[in-house]
PDB file of N, CA and C in Angstrom:
ATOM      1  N   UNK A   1      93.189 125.237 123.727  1.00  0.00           N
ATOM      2  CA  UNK A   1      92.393 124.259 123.021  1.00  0.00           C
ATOM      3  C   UNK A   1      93.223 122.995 122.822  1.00  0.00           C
ATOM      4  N   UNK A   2      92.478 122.042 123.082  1.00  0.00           N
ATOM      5  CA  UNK A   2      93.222 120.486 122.992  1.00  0.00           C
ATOM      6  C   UNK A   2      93.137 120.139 121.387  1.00  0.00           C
ATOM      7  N   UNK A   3      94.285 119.538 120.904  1.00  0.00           N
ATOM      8  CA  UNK A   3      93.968 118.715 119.825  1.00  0.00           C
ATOM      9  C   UNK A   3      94.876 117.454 119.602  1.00  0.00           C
ATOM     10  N   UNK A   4      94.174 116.570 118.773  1.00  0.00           N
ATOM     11  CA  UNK A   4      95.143 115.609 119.174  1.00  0.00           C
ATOM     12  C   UNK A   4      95.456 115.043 117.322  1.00  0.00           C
ATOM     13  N   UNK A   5      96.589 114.641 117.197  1.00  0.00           N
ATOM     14  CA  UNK A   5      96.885 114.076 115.942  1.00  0.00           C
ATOM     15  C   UNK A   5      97.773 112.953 115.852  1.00  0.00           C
ATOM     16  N   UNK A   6      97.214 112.100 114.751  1.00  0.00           N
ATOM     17  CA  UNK A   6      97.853 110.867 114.918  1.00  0.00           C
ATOM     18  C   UNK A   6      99.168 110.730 113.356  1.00  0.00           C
ATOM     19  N   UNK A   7     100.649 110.168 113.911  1.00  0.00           N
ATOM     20  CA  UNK A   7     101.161 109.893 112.964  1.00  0.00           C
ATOM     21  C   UNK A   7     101.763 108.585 113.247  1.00  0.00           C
ATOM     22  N   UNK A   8     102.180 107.919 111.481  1.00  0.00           N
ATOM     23  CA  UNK A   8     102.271 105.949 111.997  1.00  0.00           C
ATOM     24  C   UNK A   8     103.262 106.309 111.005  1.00  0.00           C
ATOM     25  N   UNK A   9     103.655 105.230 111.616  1.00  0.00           N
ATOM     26  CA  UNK A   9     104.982 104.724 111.182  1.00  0.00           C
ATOM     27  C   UNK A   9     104.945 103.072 110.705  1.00  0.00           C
ATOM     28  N   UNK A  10     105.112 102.479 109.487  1.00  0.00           N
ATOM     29  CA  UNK A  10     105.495 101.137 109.275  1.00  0.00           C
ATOM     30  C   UNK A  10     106.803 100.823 109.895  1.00  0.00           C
ATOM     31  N   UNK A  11     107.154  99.486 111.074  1.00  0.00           N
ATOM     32  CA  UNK A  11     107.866  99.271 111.202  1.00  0.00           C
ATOM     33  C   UNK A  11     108.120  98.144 110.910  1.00  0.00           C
ATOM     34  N   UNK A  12     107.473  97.244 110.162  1.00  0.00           N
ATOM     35  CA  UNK A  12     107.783  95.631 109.595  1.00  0.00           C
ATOM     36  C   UNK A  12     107.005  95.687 108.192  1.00  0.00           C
ATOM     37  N   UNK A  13     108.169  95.221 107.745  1.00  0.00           N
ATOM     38  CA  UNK A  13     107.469  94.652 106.180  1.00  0.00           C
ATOM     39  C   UNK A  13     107.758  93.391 105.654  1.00  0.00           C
ATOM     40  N   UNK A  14     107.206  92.745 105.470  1.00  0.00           N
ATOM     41  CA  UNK A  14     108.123  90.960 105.220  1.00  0.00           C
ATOM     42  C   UNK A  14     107.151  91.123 103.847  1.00  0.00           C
ATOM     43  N   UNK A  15     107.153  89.838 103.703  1.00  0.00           N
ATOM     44  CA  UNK A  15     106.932  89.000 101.694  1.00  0.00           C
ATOM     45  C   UNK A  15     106.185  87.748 102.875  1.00  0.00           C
ATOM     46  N   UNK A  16     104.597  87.681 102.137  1.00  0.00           N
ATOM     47  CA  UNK A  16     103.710  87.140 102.289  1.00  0.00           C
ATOM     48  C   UNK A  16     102.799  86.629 101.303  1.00  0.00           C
ATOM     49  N   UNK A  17     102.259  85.020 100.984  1.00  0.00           N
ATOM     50  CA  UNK A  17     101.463  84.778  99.996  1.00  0.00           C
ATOM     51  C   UNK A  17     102.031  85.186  98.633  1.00  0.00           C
ATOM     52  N   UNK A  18     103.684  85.165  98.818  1.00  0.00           N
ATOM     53  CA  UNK A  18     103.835  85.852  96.657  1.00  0.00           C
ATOM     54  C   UNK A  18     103.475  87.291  96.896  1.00  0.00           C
ATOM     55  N   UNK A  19     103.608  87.869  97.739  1.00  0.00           N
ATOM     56  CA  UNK A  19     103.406  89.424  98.063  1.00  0.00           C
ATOM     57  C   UNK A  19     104.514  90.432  98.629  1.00  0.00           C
ATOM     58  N   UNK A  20     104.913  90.980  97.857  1.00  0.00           N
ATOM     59  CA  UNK A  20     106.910  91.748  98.611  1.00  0.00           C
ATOM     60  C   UNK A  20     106.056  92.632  99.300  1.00  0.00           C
ATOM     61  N   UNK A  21     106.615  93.198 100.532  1.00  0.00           N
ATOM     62  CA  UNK A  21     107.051  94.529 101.355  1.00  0.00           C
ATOM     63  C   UNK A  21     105.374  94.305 101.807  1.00  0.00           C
ATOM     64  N   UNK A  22     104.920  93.443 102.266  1.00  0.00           N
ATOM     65  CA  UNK A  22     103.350  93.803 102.951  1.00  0.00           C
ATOM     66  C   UNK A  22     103.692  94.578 104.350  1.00  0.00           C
ATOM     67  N   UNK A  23     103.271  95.488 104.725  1.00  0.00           N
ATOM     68  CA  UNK A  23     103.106  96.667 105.818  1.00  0.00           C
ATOM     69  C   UNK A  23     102.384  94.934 107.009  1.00  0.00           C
ATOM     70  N   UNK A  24     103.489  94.662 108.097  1.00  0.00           N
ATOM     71  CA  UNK A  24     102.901  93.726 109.125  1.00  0.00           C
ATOM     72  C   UNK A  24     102.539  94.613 110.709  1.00  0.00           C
ATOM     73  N   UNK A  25     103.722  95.087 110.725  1.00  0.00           N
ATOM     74  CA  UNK A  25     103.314  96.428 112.019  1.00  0.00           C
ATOM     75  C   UNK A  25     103.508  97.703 111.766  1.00  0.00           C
ATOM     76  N   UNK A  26     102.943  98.374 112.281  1.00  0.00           N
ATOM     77  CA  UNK A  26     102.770 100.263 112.593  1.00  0.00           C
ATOM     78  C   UNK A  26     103.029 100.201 114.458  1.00  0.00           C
ATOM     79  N   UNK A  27     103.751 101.142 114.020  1.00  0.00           N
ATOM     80  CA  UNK A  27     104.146 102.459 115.070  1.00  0.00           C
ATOM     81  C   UNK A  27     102.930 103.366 115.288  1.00  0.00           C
ATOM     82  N   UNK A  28     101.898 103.879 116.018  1.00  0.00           N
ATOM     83  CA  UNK A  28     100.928 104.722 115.621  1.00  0.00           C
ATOM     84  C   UNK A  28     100.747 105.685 117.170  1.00  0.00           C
ATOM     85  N   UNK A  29     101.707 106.831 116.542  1.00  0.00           N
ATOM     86  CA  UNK A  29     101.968 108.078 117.595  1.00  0.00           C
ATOM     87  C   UNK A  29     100.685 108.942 117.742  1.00  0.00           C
ATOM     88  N   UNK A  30      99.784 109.440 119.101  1.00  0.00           N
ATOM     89  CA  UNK A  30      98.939 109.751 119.163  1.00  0.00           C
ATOM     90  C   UNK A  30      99.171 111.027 120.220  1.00  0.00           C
ATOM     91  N   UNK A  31      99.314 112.493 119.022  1.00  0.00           N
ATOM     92  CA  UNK A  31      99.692 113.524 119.942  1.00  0.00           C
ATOM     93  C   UNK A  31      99.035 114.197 120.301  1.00  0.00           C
ATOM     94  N   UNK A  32      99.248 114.708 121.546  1.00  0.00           N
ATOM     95  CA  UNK A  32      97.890 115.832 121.975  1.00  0.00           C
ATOM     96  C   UNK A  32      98.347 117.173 122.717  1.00  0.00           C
ATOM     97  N   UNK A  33      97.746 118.052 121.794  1.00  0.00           N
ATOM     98  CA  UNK A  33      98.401 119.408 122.576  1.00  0.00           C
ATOM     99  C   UNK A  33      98.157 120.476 122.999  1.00  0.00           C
ATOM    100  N   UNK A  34      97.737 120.781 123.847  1.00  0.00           N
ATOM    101  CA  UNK A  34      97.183 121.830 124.508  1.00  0.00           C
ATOM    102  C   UNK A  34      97.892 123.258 124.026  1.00  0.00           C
ATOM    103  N   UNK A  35      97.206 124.311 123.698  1.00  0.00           N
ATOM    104  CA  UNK A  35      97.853 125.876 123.649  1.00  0.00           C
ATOM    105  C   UNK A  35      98.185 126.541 124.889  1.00  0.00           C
ATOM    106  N   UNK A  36      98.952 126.850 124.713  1.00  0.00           N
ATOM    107  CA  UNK A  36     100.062 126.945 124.138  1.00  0.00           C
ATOM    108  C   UNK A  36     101.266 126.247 123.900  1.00  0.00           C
ATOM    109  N   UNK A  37     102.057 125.642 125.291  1.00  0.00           N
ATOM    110  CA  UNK A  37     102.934 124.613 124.965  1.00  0.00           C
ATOM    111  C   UNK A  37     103.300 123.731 125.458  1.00  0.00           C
ATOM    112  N   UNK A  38     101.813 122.584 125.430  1.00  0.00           N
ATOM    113  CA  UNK A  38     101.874 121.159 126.389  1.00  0.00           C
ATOM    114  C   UNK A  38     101.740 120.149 125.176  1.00  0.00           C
ATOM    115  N   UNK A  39     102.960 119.365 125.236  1.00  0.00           N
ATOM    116  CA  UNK A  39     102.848 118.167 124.350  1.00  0.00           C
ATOM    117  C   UNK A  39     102.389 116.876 124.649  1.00  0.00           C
ATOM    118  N   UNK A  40     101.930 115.815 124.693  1.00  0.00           N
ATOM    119  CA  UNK A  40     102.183 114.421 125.195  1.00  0.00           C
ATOM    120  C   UNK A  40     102.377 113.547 124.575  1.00  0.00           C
ATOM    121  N   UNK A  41     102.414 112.615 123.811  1.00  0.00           N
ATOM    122  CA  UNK A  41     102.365 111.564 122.963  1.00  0.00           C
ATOM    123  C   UNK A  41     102.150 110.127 123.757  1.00  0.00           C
ATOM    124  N   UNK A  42     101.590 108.966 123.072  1.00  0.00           N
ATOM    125  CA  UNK A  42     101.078 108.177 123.556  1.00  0.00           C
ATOM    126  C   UNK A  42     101.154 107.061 122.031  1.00  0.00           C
ATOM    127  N   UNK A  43     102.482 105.877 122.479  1.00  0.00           N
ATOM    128  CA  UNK A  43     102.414 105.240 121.061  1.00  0.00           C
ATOM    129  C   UNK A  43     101.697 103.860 121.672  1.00  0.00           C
ATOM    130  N   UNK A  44     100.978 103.017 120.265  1.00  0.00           N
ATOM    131  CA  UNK A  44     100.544 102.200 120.307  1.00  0.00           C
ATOM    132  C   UNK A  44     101.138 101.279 119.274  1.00  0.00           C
ATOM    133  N   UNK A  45     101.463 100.123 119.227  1.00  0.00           N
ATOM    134  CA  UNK A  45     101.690  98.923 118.514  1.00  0.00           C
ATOM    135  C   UNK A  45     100.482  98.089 117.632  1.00  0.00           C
ATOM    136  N   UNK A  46     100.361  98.343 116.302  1.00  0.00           N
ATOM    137  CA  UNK A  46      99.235  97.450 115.558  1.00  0.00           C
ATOM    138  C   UNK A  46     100.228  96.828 114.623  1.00  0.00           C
ATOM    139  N   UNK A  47      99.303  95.514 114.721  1.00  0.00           N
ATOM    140  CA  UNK A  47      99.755  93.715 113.930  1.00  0.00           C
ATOM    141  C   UNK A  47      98.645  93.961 112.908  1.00  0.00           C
ATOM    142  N   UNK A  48      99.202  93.840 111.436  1.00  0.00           N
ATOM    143  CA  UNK A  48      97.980  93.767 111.026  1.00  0.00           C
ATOM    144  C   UNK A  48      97.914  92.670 109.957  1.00  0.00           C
ATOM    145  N   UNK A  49      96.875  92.218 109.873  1.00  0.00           N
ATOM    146  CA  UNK A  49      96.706  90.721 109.141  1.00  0.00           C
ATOM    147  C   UNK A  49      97.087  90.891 107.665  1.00  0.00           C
ATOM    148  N   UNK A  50      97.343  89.944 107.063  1.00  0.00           N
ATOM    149  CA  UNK A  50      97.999  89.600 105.721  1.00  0.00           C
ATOM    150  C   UNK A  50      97.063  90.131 104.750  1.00  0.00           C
ATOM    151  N   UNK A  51      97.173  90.849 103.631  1.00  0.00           N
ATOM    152  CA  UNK A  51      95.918  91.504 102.542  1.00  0.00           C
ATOM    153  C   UNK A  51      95.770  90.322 101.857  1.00  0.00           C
ATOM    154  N   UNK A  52      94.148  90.119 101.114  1.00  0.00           N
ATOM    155  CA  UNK A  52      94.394  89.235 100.283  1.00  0.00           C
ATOM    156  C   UNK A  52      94.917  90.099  98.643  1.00  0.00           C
ATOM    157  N   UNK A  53      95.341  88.926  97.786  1.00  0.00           N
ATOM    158  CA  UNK A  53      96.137  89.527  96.930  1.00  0.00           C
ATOM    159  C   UNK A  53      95.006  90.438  96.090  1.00  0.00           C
ATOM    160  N   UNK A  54      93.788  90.548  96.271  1.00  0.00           N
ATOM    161  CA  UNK A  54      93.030  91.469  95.715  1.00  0.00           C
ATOM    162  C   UNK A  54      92.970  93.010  96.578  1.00  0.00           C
ATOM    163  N   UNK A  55      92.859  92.701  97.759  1.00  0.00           N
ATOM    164  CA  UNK A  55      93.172  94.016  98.163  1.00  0.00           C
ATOM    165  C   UNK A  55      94.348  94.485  98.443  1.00  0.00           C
ATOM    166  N   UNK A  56      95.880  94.031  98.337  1.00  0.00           N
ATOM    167  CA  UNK A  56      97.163  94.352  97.734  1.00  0.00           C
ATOM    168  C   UNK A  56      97.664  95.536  97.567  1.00  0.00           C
ATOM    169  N   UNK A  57      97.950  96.225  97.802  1.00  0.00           N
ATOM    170  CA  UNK A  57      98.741  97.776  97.711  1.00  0.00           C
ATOM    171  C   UNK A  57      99.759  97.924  97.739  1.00  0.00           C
ATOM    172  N   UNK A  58     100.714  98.152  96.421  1.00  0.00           N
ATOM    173  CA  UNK A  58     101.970  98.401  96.786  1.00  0.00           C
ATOM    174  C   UNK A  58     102.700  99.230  97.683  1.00  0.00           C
ATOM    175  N   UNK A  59     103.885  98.822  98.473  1.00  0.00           N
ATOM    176  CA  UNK A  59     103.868  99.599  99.221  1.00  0.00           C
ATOM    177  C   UNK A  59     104.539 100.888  98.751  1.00  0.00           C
ATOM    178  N   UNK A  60     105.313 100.974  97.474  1.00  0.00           N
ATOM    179  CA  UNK A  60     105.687 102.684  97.219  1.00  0.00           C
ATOM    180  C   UNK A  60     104.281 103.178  96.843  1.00  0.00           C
ATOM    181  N   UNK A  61     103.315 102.690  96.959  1.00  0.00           N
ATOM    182  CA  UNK A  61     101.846 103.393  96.491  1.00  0.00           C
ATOM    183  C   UNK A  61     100.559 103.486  97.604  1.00  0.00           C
ATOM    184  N   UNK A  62     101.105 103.424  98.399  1.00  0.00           N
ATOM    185  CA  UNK A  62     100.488 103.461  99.443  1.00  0.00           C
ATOM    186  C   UNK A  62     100.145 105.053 100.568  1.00  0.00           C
ATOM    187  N   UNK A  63      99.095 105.378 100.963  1.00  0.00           N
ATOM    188  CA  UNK A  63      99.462 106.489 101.426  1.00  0.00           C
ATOM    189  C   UNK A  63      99.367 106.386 102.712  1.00  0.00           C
ATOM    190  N   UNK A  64      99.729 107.459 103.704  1.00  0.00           N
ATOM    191  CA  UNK A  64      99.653 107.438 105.309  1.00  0.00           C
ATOM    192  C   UNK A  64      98.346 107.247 105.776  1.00  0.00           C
ATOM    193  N   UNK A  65      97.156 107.750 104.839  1.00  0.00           N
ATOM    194  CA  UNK A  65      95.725 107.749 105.368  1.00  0.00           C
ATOM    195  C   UNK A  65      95.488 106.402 105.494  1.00  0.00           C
ATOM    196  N   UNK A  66      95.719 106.059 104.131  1.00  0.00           N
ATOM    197  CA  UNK A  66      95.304 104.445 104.164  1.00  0.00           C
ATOM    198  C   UNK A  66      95.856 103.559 105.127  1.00  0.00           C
ATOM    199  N   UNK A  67      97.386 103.732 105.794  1.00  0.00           N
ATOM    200  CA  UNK A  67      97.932 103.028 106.201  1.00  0.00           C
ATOM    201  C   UNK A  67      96.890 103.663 108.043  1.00  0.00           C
ATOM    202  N   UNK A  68      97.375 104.751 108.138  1.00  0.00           N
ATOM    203  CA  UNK A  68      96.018 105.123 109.310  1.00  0.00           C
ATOM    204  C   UNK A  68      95.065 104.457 109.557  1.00  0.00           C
ATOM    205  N   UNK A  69      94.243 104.235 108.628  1.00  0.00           N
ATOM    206  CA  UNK A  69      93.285 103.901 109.039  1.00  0.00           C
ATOM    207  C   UNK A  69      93.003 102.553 109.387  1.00  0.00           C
ATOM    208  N   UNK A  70      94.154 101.635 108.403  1.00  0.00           N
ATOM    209  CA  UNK A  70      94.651 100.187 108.625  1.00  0.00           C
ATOM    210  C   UNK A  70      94.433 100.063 110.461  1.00  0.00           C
ATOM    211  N   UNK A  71      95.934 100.834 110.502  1.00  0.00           N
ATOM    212  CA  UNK A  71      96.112 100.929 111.965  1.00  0.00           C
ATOM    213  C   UNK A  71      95.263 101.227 112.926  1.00  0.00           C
ATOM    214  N   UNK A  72      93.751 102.074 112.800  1.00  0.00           N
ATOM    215  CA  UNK A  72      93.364 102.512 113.832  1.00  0.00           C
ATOM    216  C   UNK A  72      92.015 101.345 114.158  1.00  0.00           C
ATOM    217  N   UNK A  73      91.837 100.916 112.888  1.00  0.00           N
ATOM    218  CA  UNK A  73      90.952  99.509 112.528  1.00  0.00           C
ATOM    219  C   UNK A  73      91.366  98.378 113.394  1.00  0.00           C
ATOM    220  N   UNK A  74      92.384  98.422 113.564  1.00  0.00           N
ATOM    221  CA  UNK A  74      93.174  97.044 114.340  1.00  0.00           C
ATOM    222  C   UNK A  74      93.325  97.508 115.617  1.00  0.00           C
ATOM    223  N   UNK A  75      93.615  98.745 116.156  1.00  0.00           N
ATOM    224  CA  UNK A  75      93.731  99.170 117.232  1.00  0.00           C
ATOM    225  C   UNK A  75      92.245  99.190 118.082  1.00  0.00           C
ATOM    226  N   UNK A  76      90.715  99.482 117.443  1.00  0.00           N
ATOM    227  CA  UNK A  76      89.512  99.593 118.214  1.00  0.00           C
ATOM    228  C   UNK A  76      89.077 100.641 118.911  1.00  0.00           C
ATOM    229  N   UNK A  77      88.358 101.107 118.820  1.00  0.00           N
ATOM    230  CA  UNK A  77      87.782 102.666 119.586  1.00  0.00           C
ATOM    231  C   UNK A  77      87.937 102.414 120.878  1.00  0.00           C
ATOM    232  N   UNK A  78      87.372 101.477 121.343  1.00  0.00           N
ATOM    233  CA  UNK A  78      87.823 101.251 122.859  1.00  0.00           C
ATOM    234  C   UNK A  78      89.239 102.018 123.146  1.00  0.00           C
ATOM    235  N   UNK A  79      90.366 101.223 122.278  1.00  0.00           N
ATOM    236  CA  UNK A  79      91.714 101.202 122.933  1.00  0.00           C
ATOM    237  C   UNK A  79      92.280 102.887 122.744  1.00  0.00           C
ATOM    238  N   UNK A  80      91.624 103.589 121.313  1.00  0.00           N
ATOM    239  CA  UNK A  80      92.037 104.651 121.631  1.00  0.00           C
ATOM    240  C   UNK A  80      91.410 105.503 122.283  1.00  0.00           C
ATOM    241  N   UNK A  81      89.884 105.385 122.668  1.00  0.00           N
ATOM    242  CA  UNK A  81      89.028 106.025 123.627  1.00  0.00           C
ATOM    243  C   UNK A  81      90.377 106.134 125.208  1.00  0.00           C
ATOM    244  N   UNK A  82      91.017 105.225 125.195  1.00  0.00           N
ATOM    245  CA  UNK A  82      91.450 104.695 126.339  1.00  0.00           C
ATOM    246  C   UNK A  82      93.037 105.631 126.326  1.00  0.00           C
ATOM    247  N   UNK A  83      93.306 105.680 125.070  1.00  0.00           N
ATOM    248  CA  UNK A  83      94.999 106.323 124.904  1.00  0.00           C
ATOM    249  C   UNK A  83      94.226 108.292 124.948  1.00  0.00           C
ATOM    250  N   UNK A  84      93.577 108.373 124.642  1.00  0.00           N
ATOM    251  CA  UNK A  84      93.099 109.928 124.363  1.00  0.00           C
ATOM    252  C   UNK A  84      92.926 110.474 125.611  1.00  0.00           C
ATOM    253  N   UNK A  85      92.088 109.489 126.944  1.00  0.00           N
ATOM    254  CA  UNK A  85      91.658 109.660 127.785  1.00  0.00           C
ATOM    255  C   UNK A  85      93.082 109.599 129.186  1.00  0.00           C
ATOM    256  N   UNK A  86      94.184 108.733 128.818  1.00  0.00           N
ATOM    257  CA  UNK A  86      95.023 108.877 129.194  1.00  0.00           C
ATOM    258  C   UNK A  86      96.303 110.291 129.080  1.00  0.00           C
ATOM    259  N   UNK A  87      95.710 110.883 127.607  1.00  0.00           N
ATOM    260  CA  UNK A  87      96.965 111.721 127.303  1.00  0.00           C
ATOM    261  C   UNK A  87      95.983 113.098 128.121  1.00  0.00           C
ATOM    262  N   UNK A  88      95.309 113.567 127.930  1.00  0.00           N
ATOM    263  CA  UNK A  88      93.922 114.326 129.065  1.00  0.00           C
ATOM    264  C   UNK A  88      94.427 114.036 130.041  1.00  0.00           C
ATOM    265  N   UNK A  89      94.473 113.219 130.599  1.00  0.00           N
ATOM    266  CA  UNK A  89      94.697 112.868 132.524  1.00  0.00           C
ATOM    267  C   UNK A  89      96.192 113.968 132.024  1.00  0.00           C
ATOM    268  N   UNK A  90      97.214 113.352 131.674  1.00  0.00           N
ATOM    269  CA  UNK A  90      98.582 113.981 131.546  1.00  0.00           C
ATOM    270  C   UNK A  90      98.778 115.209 131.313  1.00  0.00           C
ATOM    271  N   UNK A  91      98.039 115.870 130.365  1.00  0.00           N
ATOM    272  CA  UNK A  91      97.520 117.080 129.998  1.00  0.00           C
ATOM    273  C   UNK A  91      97.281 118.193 131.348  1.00  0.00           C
ATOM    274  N   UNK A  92      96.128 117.596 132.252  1.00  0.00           N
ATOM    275  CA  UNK A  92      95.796 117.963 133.084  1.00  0.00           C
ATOM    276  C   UNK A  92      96.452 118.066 134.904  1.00  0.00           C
ATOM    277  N   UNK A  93      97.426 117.387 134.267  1.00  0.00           N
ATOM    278  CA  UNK A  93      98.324 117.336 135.428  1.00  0.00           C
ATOM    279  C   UNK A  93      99.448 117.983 135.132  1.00  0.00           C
ATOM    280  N   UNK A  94      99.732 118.044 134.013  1.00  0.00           N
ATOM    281  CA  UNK A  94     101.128 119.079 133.873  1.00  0.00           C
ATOM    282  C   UNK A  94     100.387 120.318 133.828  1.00  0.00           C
ATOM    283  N   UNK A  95      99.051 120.726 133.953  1.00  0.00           N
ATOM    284  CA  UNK A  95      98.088 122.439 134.317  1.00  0.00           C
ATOM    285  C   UNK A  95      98.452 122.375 135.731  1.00  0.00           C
ATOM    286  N   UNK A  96      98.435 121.331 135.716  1.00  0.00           N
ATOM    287  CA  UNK A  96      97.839 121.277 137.800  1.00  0.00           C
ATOM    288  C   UNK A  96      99.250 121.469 138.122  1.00  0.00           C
ATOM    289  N   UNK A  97     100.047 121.050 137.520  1.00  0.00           N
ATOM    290  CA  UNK A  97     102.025 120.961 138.482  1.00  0.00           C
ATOM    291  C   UNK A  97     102.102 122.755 137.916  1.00  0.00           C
ATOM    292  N   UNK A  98     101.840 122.956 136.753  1.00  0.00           N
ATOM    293  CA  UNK A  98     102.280 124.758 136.652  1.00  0.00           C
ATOM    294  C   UNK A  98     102.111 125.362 137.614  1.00  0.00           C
ATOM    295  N   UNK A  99     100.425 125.679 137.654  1.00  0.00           N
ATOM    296  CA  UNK A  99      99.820 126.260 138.740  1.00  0.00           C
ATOM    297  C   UNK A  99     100.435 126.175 139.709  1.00  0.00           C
ATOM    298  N   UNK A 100     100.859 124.950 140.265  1.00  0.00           N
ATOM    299  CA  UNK A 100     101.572 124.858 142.021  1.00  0.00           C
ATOM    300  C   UNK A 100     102.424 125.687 142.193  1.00  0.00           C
ATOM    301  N   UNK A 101     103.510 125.540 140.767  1.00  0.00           N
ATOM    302  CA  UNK A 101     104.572 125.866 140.571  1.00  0.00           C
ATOM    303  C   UNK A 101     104.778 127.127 140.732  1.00  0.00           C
ATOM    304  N   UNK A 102     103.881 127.487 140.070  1.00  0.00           N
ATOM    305  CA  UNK A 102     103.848 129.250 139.853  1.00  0.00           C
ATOM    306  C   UNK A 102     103.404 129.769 141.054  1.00  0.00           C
ATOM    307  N   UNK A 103     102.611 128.903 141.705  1.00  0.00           N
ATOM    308  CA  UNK A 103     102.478 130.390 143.147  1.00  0.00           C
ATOM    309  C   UNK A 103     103.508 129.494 144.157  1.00  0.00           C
ATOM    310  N   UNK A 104     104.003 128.694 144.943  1.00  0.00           N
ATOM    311  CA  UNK A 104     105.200 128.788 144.707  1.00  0.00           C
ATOM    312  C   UNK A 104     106.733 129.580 144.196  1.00  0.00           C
ATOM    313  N   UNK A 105     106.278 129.565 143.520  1.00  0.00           N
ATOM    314  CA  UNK A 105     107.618 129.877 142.767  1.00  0.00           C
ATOM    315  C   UNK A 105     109.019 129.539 142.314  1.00  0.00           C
ATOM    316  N   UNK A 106     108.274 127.967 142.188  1.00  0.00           N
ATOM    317  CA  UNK A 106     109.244 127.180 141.264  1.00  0.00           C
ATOM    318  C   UNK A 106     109.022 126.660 139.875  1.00  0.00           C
ATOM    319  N   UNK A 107     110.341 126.001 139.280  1.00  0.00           N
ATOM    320  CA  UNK A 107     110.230 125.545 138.116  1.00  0.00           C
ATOM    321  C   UNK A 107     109.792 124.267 138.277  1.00  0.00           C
ATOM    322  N   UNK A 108     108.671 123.563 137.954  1.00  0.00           N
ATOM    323  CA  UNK A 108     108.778 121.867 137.913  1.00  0.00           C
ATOM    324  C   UNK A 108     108.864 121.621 136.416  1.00  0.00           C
ATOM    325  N   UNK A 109     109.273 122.326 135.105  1.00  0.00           N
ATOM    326  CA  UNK A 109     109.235 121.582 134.153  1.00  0.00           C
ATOM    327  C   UNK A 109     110.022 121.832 133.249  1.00  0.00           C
ATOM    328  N   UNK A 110     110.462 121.305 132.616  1.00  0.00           N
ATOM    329  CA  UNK A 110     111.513 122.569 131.123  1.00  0.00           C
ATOM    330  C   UNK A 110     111.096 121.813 130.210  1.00  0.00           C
ATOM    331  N   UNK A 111     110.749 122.553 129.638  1.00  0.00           N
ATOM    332  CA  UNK A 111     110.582 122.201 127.700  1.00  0.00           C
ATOM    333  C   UNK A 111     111.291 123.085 126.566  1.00  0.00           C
ATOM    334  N   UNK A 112     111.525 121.908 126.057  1.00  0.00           N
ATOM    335  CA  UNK A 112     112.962 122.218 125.020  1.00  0.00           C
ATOM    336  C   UNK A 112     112.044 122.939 123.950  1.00  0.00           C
ATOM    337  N   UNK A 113     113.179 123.543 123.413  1.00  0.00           N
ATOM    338  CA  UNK A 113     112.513 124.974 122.188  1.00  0.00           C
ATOM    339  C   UNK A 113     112.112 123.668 121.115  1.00  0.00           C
ATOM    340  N   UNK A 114     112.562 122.357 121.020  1.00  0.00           N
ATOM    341  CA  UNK A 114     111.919 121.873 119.767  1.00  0.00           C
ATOM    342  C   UNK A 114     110.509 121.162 119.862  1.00  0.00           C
ATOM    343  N   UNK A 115     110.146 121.462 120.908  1.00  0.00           N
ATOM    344  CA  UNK A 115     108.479 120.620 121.393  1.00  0.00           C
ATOM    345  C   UNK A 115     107.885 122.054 120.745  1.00  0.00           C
ATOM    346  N   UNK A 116     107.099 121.778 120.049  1.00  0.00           N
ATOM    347  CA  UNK A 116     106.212 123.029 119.811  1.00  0.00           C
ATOM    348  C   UNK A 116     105.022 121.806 119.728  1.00  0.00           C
ATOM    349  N   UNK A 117     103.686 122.815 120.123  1.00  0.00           N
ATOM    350  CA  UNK A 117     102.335 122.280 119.344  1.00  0.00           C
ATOM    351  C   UNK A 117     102.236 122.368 117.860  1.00  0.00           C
ATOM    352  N   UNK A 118     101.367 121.490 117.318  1.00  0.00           N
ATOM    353  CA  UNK A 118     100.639 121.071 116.110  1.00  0.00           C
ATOM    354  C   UNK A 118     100.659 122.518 115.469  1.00  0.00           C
ATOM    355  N   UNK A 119     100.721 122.977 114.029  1.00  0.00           N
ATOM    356  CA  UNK A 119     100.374 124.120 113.609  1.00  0.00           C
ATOM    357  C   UNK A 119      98.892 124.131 113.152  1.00  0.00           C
ATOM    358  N   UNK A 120      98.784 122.907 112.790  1.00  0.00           N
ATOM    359  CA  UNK A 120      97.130 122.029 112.132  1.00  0.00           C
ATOM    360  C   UNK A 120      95.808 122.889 112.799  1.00  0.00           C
TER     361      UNK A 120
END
């Protein structure tokens, strides 16, 4: 079973408008993992516009959802329709290289004991 989960990362915070530590970019890691033990990840870069001082959130008060959803708002269904559909193609090609592999009877891949899938 495929699943895919997203984790972000703030990587810029500057002082904007009389505003300390505003969240300007995310990191936003988009993993997908097949059972038993196919990983892929697929990061994307979101800019996100200045809050006005009414919608303001400090940033030690801030949570990952909120900041998520910031990020996925700026990013567009299109673009992750487009990253999901890419990590699938990848997905499906590291099935397709096993298979070869295995009747054959070679190795095409090694994965390290710390890649595990999602427990989620």
């Amino acid at each position: 079973m495929i699943s895919f989960t997203w984790q972000v990362v703030p990587t810029k915070l500057e002082d904007s408008n009389g505003l300390n530590q505003v969240v300007k970019t995310l990191m936003l890691n988009l993993i997908c993992d097949e059972d038993p033990d196919i990983r892929r990840v697929k990061t994307a870069v979101a800019t996100l516009n200045p809050p006005s001082a009414d919608s303001f959130v400090e940033f030690s008060q801030l949570t990952e959802q909120q900041v998520l959803d910031w990020g996925l708002t700026q990013l567009g269904e299109e673009h992750i329709t487009l990253m999901k559909d890419d990590l699938l193609r990848q997905v499906e090609m590291v099935k397709n290289t096993r298979v070869v592999a295995e009747q054959s009877g070679q190795t095409t891949e090694i994965i390290p004991p710390w890649v595990t899938p999602s427990s989620t």
